[in-house]
Protein backbone atom coordinates (compact mmCIF):
# COMPACT_ATOMS: atom_id res chain seq x y z
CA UNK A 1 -125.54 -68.00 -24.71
CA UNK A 2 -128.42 -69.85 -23.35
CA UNK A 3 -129.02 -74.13 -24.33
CA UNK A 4 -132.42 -75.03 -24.97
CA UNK A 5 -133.99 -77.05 -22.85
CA UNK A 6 -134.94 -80.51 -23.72
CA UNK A 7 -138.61 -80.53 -25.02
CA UNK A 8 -139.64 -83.74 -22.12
CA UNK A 9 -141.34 -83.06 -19.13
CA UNK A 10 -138.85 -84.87 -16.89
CA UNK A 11 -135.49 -84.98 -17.30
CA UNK A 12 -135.63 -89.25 -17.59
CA UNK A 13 -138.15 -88.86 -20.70
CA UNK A 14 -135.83 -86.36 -22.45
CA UNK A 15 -132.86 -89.30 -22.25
CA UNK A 16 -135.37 -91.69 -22.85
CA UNK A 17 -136.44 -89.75 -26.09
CA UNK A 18 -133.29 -89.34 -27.31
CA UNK A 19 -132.24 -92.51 -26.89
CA UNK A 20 -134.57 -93.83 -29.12
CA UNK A 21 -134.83 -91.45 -31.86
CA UNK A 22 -131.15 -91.48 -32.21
CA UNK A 23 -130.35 -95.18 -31.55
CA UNK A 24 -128.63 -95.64 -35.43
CA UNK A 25 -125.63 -93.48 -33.65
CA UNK A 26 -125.29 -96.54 -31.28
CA UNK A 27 -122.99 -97.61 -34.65
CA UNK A 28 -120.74 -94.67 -34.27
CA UNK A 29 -120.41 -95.27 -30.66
CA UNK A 30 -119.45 -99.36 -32.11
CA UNK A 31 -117.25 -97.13 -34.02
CA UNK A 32 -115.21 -95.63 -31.28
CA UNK A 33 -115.11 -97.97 -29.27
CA UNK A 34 -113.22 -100.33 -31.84
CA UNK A 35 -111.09 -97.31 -33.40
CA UNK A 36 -109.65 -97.35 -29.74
CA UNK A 37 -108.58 -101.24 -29.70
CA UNK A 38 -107.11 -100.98 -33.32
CA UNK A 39 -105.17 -97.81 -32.16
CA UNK A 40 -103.14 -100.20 -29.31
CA UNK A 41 -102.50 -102.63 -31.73
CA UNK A 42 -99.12 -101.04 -32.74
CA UNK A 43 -98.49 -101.30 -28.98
CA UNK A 44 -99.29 -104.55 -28.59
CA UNK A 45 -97.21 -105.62 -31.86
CA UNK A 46 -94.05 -103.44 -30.05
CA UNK A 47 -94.15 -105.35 -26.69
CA UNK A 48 -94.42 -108.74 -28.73
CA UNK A 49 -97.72 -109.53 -27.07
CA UNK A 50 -99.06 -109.98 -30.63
CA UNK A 51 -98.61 -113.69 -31.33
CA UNK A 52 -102.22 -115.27 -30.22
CA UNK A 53 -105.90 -113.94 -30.47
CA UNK A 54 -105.94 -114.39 -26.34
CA UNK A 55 -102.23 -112.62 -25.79
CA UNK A 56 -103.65 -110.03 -27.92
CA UNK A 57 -107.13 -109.33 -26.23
CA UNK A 58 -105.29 -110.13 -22.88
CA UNK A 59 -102.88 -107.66 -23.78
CA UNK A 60 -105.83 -105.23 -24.94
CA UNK A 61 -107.81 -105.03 -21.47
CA UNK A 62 -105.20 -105.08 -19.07
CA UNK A 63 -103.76 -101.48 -19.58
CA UNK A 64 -100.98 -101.89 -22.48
CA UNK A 65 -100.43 -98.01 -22.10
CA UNK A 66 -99.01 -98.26 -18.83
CA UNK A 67 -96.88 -101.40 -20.04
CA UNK A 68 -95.60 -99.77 -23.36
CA UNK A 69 -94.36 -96.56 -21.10
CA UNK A 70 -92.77 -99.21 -18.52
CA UNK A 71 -91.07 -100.54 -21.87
CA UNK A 72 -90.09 -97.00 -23.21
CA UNK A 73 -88.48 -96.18 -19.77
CA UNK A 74 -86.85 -99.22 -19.95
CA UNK A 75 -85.06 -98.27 -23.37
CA UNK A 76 -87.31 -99.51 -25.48
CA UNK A 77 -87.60 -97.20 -28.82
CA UNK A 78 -89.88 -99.11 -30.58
CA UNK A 79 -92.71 -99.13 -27.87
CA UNK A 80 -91.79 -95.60 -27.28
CA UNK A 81 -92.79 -94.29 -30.87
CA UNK A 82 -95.72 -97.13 -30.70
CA UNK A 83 -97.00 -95.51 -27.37
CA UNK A 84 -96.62 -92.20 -28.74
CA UNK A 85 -98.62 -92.89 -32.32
CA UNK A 86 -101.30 -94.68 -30.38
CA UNK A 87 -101.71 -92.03 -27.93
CA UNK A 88 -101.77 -88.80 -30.42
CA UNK A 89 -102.94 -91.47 -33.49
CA UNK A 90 -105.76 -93.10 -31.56
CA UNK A 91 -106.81 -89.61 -30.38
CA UNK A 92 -107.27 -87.65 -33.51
CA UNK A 93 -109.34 -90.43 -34.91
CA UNK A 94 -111.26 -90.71 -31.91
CA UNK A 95 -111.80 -86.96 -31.46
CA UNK A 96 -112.93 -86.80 -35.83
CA UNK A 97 -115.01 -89.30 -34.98
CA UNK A 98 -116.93 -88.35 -31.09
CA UNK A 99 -117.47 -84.45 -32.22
CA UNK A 100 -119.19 -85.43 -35.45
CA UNK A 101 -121.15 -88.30 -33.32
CA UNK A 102 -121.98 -85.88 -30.26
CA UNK A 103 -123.37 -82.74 -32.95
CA UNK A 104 -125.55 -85.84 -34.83
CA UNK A 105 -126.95 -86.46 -31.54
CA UNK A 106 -128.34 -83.18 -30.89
CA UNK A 107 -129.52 -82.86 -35.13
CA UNK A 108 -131.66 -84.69 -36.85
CA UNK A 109 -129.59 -85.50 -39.85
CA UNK A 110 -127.08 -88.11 -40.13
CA UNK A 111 -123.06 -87.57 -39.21
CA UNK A 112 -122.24 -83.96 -39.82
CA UNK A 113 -118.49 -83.39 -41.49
CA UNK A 114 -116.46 -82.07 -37.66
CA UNK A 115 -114.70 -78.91 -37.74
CA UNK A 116 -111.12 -78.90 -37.60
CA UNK A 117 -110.51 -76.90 -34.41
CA UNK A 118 -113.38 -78.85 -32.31
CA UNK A 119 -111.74 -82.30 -33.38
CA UNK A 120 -107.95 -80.82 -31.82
CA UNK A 121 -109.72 -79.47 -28.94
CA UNK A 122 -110.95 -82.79 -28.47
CA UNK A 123 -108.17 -84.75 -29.35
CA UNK A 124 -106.00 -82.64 -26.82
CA UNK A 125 -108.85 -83.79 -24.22
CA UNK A 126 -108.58 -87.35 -25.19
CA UNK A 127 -104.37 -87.62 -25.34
CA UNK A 128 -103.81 -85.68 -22.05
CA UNK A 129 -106.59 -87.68 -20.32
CA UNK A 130 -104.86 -91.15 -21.64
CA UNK A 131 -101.25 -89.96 -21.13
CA UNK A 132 -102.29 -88.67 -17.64
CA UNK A 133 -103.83 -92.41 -17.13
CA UNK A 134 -100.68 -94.16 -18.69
CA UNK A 135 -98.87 -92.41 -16.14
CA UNK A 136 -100.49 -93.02 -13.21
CA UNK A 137 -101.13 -96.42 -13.83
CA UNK A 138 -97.11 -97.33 -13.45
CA UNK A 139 -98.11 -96.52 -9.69
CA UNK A 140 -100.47 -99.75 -8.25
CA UNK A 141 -103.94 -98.29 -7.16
CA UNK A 142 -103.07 -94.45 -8.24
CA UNK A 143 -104.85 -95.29 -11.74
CA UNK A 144 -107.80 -95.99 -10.25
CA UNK A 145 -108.40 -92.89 -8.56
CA UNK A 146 -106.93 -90.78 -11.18
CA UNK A 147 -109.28 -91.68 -13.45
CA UNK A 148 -112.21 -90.83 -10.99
CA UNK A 149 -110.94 -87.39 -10.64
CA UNK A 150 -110.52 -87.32 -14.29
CA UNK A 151 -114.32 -88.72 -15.13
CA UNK A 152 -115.44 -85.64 -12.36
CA UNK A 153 -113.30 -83.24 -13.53
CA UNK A 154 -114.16 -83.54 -17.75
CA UNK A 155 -117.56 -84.46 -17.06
CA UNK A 156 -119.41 -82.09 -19.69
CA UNK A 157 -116.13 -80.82 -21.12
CA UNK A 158 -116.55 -83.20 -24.46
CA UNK A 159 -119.49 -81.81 -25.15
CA UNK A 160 -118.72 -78.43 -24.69
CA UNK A 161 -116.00 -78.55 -27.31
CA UNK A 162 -118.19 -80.74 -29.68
CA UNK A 163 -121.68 -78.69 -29.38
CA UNK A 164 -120.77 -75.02 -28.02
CA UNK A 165 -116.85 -74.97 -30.03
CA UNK A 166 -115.22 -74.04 -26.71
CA UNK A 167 -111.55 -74.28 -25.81
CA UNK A 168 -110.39 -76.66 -23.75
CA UNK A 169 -109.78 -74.81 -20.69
CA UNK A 170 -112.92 -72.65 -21.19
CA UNK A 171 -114.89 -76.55 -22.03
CA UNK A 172 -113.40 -77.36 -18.36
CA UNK A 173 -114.76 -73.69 -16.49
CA UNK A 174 -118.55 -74.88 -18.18
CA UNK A 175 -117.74 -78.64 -17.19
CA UNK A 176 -117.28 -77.78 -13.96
CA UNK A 177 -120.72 -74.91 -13.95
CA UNK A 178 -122.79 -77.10 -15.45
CA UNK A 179 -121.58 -79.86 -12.34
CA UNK A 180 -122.04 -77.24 -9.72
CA UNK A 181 -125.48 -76.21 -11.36
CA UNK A 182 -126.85 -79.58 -11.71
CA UNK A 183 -125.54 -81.07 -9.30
CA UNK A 184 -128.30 -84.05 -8.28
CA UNK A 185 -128.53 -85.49 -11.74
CA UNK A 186 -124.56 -85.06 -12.59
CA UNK A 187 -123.95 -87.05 -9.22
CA UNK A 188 -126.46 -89.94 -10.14
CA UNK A 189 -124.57 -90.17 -13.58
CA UNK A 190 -121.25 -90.30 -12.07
CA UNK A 191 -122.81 -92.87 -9.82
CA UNK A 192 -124.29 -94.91 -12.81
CA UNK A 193 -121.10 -94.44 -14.75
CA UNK A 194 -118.47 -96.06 -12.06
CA UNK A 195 -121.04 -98.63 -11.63
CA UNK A 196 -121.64 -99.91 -14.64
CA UNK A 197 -117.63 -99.74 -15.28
CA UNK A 198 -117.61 -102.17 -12.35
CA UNK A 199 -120.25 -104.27 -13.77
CA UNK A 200 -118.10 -104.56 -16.87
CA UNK A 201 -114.77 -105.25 -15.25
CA UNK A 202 -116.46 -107.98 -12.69
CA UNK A 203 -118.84 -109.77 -15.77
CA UNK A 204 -115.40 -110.08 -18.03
CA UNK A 205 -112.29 -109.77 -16.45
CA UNK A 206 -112.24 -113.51 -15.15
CA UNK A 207 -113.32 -114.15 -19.01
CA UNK A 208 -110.31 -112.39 -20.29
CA UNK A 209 -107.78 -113.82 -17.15
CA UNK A 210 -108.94 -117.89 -18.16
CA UNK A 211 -109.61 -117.72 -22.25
CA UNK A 212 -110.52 -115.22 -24.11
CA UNK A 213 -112.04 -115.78 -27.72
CA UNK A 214 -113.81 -113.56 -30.42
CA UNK A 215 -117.36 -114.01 -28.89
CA UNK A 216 -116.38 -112.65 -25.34
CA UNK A 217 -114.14 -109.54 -27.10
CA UNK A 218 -117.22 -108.67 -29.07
CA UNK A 219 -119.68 -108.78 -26.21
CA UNK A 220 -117.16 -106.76 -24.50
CA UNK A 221 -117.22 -104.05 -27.54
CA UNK A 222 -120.75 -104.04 -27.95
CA UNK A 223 -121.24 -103.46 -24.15
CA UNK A 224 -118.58 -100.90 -23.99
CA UNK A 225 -120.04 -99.26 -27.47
CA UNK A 226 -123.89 -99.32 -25.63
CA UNK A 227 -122.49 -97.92 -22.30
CA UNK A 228 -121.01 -95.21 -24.33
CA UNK A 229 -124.03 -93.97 -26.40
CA UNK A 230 -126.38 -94.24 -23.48
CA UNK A 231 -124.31 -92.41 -21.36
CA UNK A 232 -123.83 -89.53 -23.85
CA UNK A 233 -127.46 -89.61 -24.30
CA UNK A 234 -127.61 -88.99 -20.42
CA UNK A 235 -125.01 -86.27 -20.10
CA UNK A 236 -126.21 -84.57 -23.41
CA UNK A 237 -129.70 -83.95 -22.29
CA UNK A 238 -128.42 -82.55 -18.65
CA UNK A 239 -125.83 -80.13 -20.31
CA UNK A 240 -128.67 -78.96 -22.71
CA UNK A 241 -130.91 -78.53 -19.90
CA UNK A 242 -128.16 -75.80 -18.26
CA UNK A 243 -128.63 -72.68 -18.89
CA UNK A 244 -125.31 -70.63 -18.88
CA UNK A 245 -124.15 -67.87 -19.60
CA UNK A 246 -121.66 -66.98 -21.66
């Protein structure tokens, strides 16, 4: 099969086109980003972090996974089982929600209803990526790195479960085409994408280390939910724009 190319004449008006006409989805994209902090809540709640609004956001975005699998190894059964339903929990909703969001931004109606075997594609994605992360993040500086391979490595693989209904390992063979083929524009976006991350981490990490309260954790939610929607505008329009075969 062949993907249509965008109708833009440059591939910075077809993002910028889509961005606008499909800025309502900038909700959904709200949407995932908060379905992922509820989903660590159980977490939170097993490692007793749970007992202030600052503990709690603290706890939040400072890698809990990495703590609750530090606790589980320790003996702990209760942040065991809360790891575990946060990991395969928080990634079924997340994958229901990101396959409907990702076909809505390529249609012109509102949130299509997902199919079933593109949302476990998608949520096998999401849980290895996280449990690979939670993993590697017991090891100091590993997690960092790990999830740069991972960000290169899954690049366009989300959307070729979501938009094409591929398999996971055959969504990783196009990620990985479509990288090779477009190579210039996939390299600025990974370029963007670790920046911005920085950006976020530098602007409020010292927030969250002194006192955080509900004004900072929103900004940080809205500016994590706007980073996400503009970059799946971005990476959208450049898979779209690959032809491939197959």
């Amino acid at each position: 099969m062949q993907h249509a190319r965008p109708p833009a004449t440059s591939l910075p008006q077809a993002i910028g086109r889509l961005i606008v006409a499909r800025e309502r989805l900038l909700l959904a994209a709200l949407g995932l980003t908060v379905i992922e902090v509820v989903s660590l809540l159980p977490l939170v709640e097993s490692l007793h972090l749970l007992t202030s609004f600052v503990n709690t956001v603290t706890a939040l975005a400072s890698g809990i996974e990495s703590d609750g699998l530090n606790a589980a190894l320790d003996g702990s059964w209760s942040a065991a089982l809360a790891l575990c339903s946060s990991i395969v929990g928080g990634s079924l909703a997340i994958a229901a929600l990101r396959v409907s969001y990702l076909q809505a931004l390529v249609m012109r109606s509102g949130l299509p209803r997902p199919q079933l075997r593109r949302v476990l594609w998608m949520t096998v994605l999401i849980a290895s990526a996280t449990s690979i992360l939670t993993v590697s993040g017991l090891s100091d500086g590993l997690a960092l790195l790990v999830w740069i391979g991972l960000t290169v490595g899954t690049l366009y693989a989300d959307y070729a479960i979501a938009l094409d209904g591929r398999s996971l390992p055959d969504a990783l063979r196009v990620s990985a085409a479509t990288l090779r083929s477009r190579a210039r524009p996939s390299v600025v976006m990974l370029v963007l994408i670790f920046w911005v991350e920085l950006l976020i981490e530098v602007s409020f990490q010292p927030v969250f280390d002194n006192d955080a309260t509900p004004i900072s954790a929103t900004l940080l939610i809205v500016a994590l939910a706007v980073r996400t929607f503009v970059t799946d505008c971005a990476l959208v329009t450049i898979y779209r724009s690959t032809p491939l075969d197959g």
